[in-house]
PDB file of N, CA and C in Angstrom:
ATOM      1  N   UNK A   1     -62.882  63.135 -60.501  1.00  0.00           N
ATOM      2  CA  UNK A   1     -63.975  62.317 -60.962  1.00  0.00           C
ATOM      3  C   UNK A   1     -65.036  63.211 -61.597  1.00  0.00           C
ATOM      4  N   UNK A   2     -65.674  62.607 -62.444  1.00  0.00           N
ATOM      5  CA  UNK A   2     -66.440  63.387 -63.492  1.00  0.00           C
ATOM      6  C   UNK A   2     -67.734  63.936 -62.925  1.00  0.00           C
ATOM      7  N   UNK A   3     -67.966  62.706 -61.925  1.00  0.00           N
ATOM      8  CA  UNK A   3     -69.462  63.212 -60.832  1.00  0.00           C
ATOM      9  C   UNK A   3     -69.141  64.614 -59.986  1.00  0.00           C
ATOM     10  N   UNK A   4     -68.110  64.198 -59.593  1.00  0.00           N
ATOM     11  CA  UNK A   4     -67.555  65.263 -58.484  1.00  0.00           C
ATOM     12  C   UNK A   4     -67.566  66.512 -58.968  1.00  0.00           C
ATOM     13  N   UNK A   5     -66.833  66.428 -60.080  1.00  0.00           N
ATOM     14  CA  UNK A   5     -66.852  68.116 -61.120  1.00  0.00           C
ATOM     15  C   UNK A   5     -68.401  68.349 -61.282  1.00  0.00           C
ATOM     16  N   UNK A   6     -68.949  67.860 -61.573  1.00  0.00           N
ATOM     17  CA  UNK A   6     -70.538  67.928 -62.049  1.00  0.00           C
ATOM     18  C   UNK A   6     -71.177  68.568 -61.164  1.00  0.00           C
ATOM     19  N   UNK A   7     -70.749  67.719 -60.015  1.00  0.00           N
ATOM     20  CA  UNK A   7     -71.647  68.221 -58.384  1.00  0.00           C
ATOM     21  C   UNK A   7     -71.265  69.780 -58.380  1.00  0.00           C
ATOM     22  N   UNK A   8     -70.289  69.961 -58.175  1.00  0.00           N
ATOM     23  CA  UNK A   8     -69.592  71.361 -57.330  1.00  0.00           C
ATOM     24  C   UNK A   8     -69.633  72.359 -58.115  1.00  0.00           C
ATOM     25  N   UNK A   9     -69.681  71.777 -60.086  1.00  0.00           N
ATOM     26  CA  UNK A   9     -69.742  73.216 -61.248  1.00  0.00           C
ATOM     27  C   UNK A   9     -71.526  73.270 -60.826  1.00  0.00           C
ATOM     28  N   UNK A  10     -72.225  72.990 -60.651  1.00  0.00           N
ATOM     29  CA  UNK A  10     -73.515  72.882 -60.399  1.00  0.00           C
ATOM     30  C   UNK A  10     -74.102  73.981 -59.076  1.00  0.00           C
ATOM     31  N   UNK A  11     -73.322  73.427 -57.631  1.00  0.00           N
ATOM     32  CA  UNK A  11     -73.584  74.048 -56.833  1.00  0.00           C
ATOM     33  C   UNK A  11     -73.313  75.953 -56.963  1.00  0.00           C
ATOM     34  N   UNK A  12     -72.250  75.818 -57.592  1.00  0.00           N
ATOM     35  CA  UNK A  12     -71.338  76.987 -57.755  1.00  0.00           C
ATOM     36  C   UNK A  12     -72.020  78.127 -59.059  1.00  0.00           C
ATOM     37  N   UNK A  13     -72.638  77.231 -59.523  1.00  0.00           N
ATOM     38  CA  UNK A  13     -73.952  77.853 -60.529  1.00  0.00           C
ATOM     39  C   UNK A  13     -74.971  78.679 -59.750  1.00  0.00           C
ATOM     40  N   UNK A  14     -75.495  77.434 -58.964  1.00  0.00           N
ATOM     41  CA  UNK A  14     -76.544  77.630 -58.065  1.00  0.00           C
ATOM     42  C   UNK A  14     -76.604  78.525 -57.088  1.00  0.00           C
ATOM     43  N   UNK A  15     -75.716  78.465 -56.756  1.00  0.00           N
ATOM     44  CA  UNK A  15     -75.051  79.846 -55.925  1.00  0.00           C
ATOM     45  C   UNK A  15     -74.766  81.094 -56.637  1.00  0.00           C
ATOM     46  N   UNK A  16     -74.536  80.929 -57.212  1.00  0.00           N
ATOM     47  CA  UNK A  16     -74.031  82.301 -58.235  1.00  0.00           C
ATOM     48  C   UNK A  16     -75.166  82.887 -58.483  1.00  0.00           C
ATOM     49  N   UNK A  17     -76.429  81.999 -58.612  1.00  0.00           N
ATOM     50  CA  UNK A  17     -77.814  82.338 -59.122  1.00  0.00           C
ATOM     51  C   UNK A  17     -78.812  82.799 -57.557  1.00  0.00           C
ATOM     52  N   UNK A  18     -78.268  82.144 -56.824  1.00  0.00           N
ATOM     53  CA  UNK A  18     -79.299  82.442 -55.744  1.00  0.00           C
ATOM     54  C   UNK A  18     -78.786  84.155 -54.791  1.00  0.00           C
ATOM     55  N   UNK A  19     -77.371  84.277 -55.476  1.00  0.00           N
ATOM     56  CA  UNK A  19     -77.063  85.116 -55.142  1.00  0.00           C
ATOM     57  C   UNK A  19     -77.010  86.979 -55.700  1.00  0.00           C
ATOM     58  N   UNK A  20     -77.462  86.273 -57.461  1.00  0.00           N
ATOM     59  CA  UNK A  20     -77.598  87.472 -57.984  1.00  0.00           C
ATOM     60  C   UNK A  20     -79.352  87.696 -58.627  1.00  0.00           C
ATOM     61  N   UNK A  21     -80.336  87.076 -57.453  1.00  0.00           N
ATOM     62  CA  UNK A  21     -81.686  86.938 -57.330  1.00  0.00           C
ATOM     63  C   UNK A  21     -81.815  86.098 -58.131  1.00  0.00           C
ATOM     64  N   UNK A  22     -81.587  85.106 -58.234  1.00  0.00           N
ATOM     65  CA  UNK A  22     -82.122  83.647 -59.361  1.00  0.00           C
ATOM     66  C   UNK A  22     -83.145  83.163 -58.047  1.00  0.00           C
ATOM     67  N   UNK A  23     -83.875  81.994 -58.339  1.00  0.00           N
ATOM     68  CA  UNK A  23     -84.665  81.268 -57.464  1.00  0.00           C
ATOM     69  C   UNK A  23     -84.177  80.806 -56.402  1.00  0.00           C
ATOM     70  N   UNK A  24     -84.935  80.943 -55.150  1.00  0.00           N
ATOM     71  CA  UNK A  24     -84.558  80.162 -54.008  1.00  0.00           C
ATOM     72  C   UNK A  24     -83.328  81.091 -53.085  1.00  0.00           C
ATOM     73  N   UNK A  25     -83.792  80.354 -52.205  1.00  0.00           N
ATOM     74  CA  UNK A  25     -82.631  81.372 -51.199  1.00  0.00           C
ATOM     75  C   UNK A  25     -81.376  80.765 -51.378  1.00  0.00           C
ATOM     76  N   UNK A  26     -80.145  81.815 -50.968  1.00  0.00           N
ATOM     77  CA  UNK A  26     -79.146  81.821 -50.895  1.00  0.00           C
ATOM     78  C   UNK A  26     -78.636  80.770 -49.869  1.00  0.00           C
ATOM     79  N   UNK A  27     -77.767  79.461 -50.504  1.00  0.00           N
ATOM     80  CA  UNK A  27     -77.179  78.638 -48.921  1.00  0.00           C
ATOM     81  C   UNK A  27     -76.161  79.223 -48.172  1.00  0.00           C
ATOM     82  N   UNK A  28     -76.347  79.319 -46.780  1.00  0.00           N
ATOM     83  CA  UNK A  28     -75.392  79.974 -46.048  1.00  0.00           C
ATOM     84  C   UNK A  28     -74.133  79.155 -45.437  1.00  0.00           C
ATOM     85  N   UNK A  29     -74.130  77.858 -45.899  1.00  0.00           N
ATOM     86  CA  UNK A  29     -72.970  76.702 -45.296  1.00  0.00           C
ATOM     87  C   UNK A  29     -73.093  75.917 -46.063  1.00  0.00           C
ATOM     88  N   UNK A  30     -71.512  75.729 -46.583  1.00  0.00           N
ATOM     89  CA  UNK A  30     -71.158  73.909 -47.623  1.00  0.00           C
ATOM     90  C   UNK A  30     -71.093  72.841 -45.584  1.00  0.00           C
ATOM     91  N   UNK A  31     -71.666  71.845 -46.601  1.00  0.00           N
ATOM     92  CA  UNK A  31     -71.393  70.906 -45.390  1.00  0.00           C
ATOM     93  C   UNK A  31     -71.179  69.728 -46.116  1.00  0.00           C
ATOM     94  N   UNK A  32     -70.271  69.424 -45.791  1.00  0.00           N
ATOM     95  CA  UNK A  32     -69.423  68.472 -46.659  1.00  0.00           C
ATOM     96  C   UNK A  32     -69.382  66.870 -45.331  1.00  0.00           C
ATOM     97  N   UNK A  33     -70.414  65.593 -45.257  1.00  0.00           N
ATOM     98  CA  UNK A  33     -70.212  64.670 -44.181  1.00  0.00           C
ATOM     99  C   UNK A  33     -69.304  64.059 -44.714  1.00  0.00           C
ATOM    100  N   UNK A  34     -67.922  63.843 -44.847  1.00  0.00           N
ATOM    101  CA  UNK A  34     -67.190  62.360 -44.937  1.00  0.00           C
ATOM    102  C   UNK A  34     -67.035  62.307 -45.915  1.00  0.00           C
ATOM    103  N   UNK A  35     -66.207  61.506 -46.498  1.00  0.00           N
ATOM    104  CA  UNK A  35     -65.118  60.755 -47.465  1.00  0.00           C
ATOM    105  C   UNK A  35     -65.388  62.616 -48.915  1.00  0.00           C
ATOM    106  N   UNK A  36     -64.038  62.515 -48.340  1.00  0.00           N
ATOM    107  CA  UNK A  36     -63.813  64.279 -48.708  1.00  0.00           C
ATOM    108  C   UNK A  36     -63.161  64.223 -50.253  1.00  0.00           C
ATOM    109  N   UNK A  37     -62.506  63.876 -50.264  1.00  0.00           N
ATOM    110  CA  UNK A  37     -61.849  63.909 -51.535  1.00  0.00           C
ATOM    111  C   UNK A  37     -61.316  62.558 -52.280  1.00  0.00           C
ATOM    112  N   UNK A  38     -61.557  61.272 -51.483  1.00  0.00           N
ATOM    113  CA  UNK A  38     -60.714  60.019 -52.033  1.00  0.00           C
ATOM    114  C   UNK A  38     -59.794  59.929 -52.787  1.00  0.00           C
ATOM    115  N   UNK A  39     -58.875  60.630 -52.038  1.00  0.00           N
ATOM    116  CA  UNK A  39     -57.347  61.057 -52.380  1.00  0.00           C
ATOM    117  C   UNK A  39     -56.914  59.321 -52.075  1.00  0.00           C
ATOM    118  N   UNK A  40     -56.896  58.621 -51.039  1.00  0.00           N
ATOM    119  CA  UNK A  40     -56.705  57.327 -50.877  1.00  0.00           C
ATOM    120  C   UNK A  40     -54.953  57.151 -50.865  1.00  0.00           C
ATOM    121  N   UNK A  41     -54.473  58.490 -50.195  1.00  0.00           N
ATOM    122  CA  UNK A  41     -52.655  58.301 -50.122  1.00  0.00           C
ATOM    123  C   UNK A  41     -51.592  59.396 -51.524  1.00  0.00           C
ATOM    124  N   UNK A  42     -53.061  59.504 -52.592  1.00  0.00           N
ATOM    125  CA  UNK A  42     -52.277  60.016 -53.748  1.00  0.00           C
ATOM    126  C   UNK A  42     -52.401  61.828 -53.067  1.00  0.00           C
ATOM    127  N   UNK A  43     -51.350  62.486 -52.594  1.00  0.00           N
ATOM    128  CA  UNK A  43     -51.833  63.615 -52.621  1.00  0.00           C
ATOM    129  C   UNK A  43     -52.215  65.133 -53.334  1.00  0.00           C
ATOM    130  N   UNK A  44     -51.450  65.128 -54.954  1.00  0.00           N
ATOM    131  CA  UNK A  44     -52.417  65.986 -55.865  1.00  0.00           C
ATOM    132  C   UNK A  44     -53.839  65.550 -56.247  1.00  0.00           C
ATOM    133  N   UNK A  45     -54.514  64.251 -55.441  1.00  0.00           N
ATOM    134  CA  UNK A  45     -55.801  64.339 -55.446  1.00  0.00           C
ATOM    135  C   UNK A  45     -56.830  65.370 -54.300  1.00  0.00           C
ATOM    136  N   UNK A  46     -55.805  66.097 -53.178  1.00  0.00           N
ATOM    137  CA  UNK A  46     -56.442  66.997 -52.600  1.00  0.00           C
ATOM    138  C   UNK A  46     -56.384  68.225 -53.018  1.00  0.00           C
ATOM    139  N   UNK A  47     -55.268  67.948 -53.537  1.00  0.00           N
ATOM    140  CA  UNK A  47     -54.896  69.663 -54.271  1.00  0.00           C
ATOM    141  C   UNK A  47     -56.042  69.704 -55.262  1.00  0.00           C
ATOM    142  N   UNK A  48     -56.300  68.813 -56.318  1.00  0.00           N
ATOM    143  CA  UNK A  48     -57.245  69.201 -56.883  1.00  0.00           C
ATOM    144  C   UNK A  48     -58.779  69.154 -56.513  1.00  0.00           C
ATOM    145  N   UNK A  49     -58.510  68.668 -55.350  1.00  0.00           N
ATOM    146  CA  UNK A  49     -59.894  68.585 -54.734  1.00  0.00           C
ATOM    147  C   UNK A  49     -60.349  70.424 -54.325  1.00  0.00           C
ATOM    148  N   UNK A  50     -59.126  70.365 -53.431  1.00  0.00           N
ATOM    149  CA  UNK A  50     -59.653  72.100 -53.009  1.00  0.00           C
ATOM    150  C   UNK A  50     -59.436  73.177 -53.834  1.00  0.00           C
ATOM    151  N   UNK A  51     -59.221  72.857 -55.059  1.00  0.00           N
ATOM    152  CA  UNK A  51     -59.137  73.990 -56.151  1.00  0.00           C
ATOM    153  C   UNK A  51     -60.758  73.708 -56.837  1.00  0.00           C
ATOM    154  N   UNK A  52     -61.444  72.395 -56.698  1.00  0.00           N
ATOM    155  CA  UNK A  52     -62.357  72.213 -57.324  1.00  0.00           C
ATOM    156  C   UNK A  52     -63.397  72.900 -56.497  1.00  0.00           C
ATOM    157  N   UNK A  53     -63.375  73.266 -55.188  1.00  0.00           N
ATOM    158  CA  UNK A  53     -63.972  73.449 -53.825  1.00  0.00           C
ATOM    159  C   UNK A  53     -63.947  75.239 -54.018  1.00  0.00           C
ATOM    160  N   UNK A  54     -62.871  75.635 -54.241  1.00  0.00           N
ATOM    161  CA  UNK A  54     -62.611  77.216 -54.028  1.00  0.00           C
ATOM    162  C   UNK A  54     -63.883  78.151 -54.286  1.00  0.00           C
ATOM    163  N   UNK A  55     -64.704  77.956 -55.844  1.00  0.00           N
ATOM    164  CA  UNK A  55     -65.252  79.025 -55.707  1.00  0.00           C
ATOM    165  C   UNK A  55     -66.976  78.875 -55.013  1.00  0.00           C
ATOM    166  N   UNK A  56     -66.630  77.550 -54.003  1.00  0.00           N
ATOM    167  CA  UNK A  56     -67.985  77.581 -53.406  1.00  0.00           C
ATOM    168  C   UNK A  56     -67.374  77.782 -51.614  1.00  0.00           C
ATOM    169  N   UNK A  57     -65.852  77.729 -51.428  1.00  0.00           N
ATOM    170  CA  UNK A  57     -65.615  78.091 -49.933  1.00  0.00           C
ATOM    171  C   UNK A  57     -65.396  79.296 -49.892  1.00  0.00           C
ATOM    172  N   UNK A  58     -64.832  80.021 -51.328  1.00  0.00           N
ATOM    173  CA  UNK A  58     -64.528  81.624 -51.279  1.00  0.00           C
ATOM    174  C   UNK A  58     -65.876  82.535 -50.628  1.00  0.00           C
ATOM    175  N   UNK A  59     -67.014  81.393 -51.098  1.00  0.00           N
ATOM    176  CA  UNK A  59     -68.099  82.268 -50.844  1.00  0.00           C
ATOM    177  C   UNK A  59     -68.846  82.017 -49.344  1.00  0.00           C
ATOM    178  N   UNK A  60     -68.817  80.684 -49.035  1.00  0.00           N
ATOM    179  CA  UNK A  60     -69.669  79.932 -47.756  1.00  0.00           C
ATOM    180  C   UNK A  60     -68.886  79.873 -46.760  1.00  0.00           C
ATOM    181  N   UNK A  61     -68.924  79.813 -45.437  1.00  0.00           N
ATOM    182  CA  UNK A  61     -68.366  78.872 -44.517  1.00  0.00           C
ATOM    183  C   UNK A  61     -68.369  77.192 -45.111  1.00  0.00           C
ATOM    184  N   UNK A  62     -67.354  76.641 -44.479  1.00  0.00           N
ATOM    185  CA  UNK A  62     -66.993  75.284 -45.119  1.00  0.00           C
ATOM    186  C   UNK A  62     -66.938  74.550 -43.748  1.00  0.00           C
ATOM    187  N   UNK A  63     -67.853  73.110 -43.115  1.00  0.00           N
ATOM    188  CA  UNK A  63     -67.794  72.506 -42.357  1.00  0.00           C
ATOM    189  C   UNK A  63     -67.063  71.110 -43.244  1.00  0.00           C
ATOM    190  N   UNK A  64     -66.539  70.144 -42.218  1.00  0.00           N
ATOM    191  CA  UNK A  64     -66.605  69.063 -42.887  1.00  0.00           C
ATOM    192  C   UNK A  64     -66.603  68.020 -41.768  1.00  0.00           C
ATOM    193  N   UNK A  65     -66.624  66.626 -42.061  1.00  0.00           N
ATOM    194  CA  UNK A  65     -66.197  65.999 -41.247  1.00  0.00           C
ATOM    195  C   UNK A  65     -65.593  64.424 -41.878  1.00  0.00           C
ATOM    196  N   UNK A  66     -64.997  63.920 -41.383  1.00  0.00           N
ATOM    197  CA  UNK A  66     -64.308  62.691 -41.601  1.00  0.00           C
ATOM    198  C   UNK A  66     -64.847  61.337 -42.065  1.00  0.00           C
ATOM    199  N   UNK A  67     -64.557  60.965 -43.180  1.00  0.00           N
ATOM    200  CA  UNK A  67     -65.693  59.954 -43.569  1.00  0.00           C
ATOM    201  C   UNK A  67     -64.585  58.665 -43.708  1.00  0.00           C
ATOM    202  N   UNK A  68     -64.786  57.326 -44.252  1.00  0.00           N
ATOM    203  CA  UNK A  68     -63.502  55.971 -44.061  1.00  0.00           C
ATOM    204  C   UNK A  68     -62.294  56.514 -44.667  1.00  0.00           C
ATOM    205  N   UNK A  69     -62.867  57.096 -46.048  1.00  0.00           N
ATOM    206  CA  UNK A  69     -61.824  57.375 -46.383  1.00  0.00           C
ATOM    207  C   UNK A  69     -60.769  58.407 -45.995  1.00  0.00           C
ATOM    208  N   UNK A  70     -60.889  59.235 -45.291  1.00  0.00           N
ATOM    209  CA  UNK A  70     -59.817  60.001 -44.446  1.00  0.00           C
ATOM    210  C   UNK A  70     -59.336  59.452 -43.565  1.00  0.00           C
ATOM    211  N   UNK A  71     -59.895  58.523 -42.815  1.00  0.00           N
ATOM    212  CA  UNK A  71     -59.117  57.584 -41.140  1.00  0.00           C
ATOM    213  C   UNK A  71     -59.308  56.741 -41.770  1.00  0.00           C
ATOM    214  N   UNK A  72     -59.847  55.733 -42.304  1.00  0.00           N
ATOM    215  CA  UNK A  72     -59.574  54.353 -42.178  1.00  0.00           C
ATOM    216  C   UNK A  72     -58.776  53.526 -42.686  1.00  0.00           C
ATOM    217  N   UNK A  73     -57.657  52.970 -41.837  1.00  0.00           N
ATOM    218  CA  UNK A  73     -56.339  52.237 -42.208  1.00  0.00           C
ATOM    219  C   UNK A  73     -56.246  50.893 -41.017  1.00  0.00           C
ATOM    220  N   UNK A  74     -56.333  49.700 -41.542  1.00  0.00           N
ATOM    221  CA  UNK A  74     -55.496  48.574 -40.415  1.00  0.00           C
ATOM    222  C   UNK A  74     -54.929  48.797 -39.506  1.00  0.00           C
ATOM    223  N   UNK A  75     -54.972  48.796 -38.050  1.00  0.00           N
ATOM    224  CA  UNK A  75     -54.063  48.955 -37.368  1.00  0.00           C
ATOM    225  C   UNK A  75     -53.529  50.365 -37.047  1.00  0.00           C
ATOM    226  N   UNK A  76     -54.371  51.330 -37.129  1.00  0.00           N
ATOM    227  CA  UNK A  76     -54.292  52.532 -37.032  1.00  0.00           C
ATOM    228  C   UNK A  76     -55.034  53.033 -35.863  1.00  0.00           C
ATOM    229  N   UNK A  77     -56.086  52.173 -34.874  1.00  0.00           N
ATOM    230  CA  UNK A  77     -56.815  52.596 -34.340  1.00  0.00           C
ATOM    231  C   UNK A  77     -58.591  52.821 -34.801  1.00  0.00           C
ATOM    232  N   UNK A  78     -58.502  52.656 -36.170  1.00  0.00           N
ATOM    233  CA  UNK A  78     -59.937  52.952 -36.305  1.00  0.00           C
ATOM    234  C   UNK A  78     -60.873  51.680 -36.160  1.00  0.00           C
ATOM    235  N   UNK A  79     -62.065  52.010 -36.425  1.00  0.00           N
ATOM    236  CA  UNK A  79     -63.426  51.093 -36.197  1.00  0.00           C
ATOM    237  C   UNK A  79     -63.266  49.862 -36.814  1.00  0.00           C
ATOM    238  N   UNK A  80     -62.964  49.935 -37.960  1.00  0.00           N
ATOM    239  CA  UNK A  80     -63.299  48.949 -38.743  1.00  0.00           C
ATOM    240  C   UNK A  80     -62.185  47.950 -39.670  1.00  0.00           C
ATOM    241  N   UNK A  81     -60.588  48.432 -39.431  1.00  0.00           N
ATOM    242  CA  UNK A  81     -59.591  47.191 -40.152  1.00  0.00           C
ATOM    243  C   UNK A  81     -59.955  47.437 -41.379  1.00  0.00           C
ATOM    244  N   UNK A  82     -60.367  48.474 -41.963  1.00  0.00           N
ATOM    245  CA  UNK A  82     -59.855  48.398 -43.597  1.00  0.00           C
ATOM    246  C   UNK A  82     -59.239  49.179 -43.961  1.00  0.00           C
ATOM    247  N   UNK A  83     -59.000  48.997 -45.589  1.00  0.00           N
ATOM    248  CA  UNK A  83     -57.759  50.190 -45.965  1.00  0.00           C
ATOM    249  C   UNK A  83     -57.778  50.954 -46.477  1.00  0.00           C
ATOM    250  N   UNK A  84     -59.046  51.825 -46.582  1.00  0.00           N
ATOM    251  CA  UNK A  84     -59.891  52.831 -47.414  1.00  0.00           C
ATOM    252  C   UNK A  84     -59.247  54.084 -47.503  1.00  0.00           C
ATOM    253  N   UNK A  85     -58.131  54.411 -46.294  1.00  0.00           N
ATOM    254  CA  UNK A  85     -57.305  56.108 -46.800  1.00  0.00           C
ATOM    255  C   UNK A  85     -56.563  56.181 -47.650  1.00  0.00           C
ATOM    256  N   UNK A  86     -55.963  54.728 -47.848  1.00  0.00           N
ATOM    257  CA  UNK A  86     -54.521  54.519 -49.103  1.00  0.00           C
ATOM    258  C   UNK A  86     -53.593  54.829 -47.705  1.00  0.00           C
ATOM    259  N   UNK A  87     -53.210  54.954 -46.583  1.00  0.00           N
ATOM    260  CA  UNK A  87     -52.457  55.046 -45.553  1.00  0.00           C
ATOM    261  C   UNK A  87     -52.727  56.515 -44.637  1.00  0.00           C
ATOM    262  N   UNK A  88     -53.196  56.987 -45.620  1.00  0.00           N
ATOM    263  CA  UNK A  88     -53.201  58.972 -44.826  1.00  0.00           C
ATOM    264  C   UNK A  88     -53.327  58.868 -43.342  1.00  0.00           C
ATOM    265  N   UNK A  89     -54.721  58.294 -43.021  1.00  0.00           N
ATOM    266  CA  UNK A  89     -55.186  58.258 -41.787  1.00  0.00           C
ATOM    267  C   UNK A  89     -55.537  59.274 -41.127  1.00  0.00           C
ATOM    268  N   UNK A  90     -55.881  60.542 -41.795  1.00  0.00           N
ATOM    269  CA  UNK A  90     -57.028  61.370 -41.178  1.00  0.00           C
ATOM    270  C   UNK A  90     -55.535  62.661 -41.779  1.00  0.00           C
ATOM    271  N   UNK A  91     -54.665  62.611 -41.936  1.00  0.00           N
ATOM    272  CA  UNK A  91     -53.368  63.375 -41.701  1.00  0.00           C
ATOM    273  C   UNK A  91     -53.922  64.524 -43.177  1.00  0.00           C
ATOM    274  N   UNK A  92     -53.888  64.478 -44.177  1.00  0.00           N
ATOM    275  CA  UNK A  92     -54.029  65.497 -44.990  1.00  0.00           C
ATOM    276  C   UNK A  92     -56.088  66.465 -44.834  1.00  0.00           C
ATOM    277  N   UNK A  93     -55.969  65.696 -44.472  1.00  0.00           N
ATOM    278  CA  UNK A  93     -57.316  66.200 -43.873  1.00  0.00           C
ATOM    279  C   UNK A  93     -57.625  67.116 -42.536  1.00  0.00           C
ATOM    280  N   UNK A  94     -56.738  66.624 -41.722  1.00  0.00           N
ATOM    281  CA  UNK A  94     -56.541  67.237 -40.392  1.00  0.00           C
ATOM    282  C   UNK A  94     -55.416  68.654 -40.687  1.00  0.00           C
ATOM    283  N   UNK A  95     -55.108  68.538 -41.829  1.00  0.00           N
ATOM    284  CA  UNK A  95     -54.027  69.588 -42.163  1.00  0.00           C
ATOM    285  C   UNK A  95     -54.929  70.826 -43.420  1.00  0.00           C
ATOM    286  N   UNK A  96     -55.797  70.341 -43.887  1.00  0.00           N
ATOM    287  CA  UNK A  96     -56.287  71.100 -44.647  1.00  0.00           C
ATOM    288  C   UNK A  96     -57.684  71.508 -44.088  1.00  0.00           C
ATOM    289  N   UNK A  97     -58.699  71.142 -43.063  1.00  0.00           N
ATOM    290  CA  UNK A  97     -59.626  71.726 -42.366  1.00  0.00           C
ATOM    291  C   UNK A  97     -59.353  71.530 -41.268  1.00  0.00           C
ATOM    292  N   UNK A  98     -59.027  72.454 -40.393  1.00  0.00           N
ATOM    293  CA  UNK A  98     -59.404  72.825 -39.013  1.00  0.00           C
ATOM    294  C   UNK A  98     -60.883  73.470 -38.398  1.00  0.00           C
ATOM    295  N   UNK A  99     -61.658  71.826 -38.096  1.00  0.00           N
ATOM    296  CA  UNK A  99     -63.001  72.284 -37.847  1.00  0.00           C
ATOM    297  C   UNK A  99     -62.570  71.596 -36.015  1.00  0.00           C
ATOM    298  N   UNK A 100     -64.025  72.117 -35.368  1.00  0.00           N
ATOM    299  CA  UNK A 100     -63.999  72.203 -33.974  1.00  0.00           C
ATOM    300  C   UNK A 100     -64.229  70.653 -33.409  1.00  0.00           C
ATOM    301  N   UNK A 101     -62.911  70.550 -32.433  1.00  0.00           N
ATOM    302  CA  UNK A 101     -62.864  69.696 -31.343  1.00  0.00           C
ATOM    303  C   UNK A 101     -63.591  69.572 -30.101  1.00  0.00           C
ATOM    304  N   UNK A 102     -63.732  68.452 -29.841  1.00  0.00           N
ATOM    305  CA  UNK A 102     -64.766  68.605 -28.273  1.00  0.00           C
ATOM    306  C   UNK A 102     -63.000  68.859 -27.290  1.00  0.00           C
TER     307      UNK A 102
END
C-alpha cells in the first residue's frame, strides 16, 4: 500500500538523519501496535511487508503486537466473530516475530 511505503521510506529517512546528527534524537525502538501487515491469508504480502520493514529493524529493536487482522477469524477462538486475517489466525505472525509471553 502506497501509505505504508510512505510511512516506513519516511521513518527510515528520519532515522538515517537523526542518526548522522540531523534534528532530534535518535529513536531507540520501532513499536509496531497491531494489524501488522494486512496480509489477510495472501502470504507474499508479509514477505513484502518485512522487506519494506528491514532497513528500520536492521537498525532498532522491533516490538510488535497483534492487531484483528493477525487473529481474527470465526470460530477460531477470538473476541469478536469476524474475518479480518483472511484465515491466518495469528500463524504467520507468530512465525515471523517472536516477542515475549507472560
Amino acid at each position: 500500500m502506497l501509505a505504508s511505503l510512505n510511512t516506513t521510506s519516511r521513518m527510515a529517512a528520519e532515522l538515517a538523519a537523526a542518526h548522522g546528527g540531523g534534528f532530534g534524537a535518535a529513536p531507540s525502538l520501532l513499536l509496531h501496535n497491531g494489524d501488522i501487515s494486512y496480509a489477510r491469508g495472501y502470504g507474499p504480502s508479509w514477505d513484502n511487508f518485512m522487506h519494506q520493514i528491514a532497513p528500520l529493524a536492521a537498525r532498532l529493536p522491533v516490538m510488535v503486537a497483534p492487531g484483528n487482522h493477525e487473529r481474527d477469524w470465526a470460530d477460531s477462538g477470538d473476541l469478536f466473530g469476524v474475518d479480518d486475517s483472511g484465515g491466518e489466525c495469528g500463524v504467520p505472525y507468530e512465525h515471523r516475530f517472536a516477542m515475549p509471553h507472560p
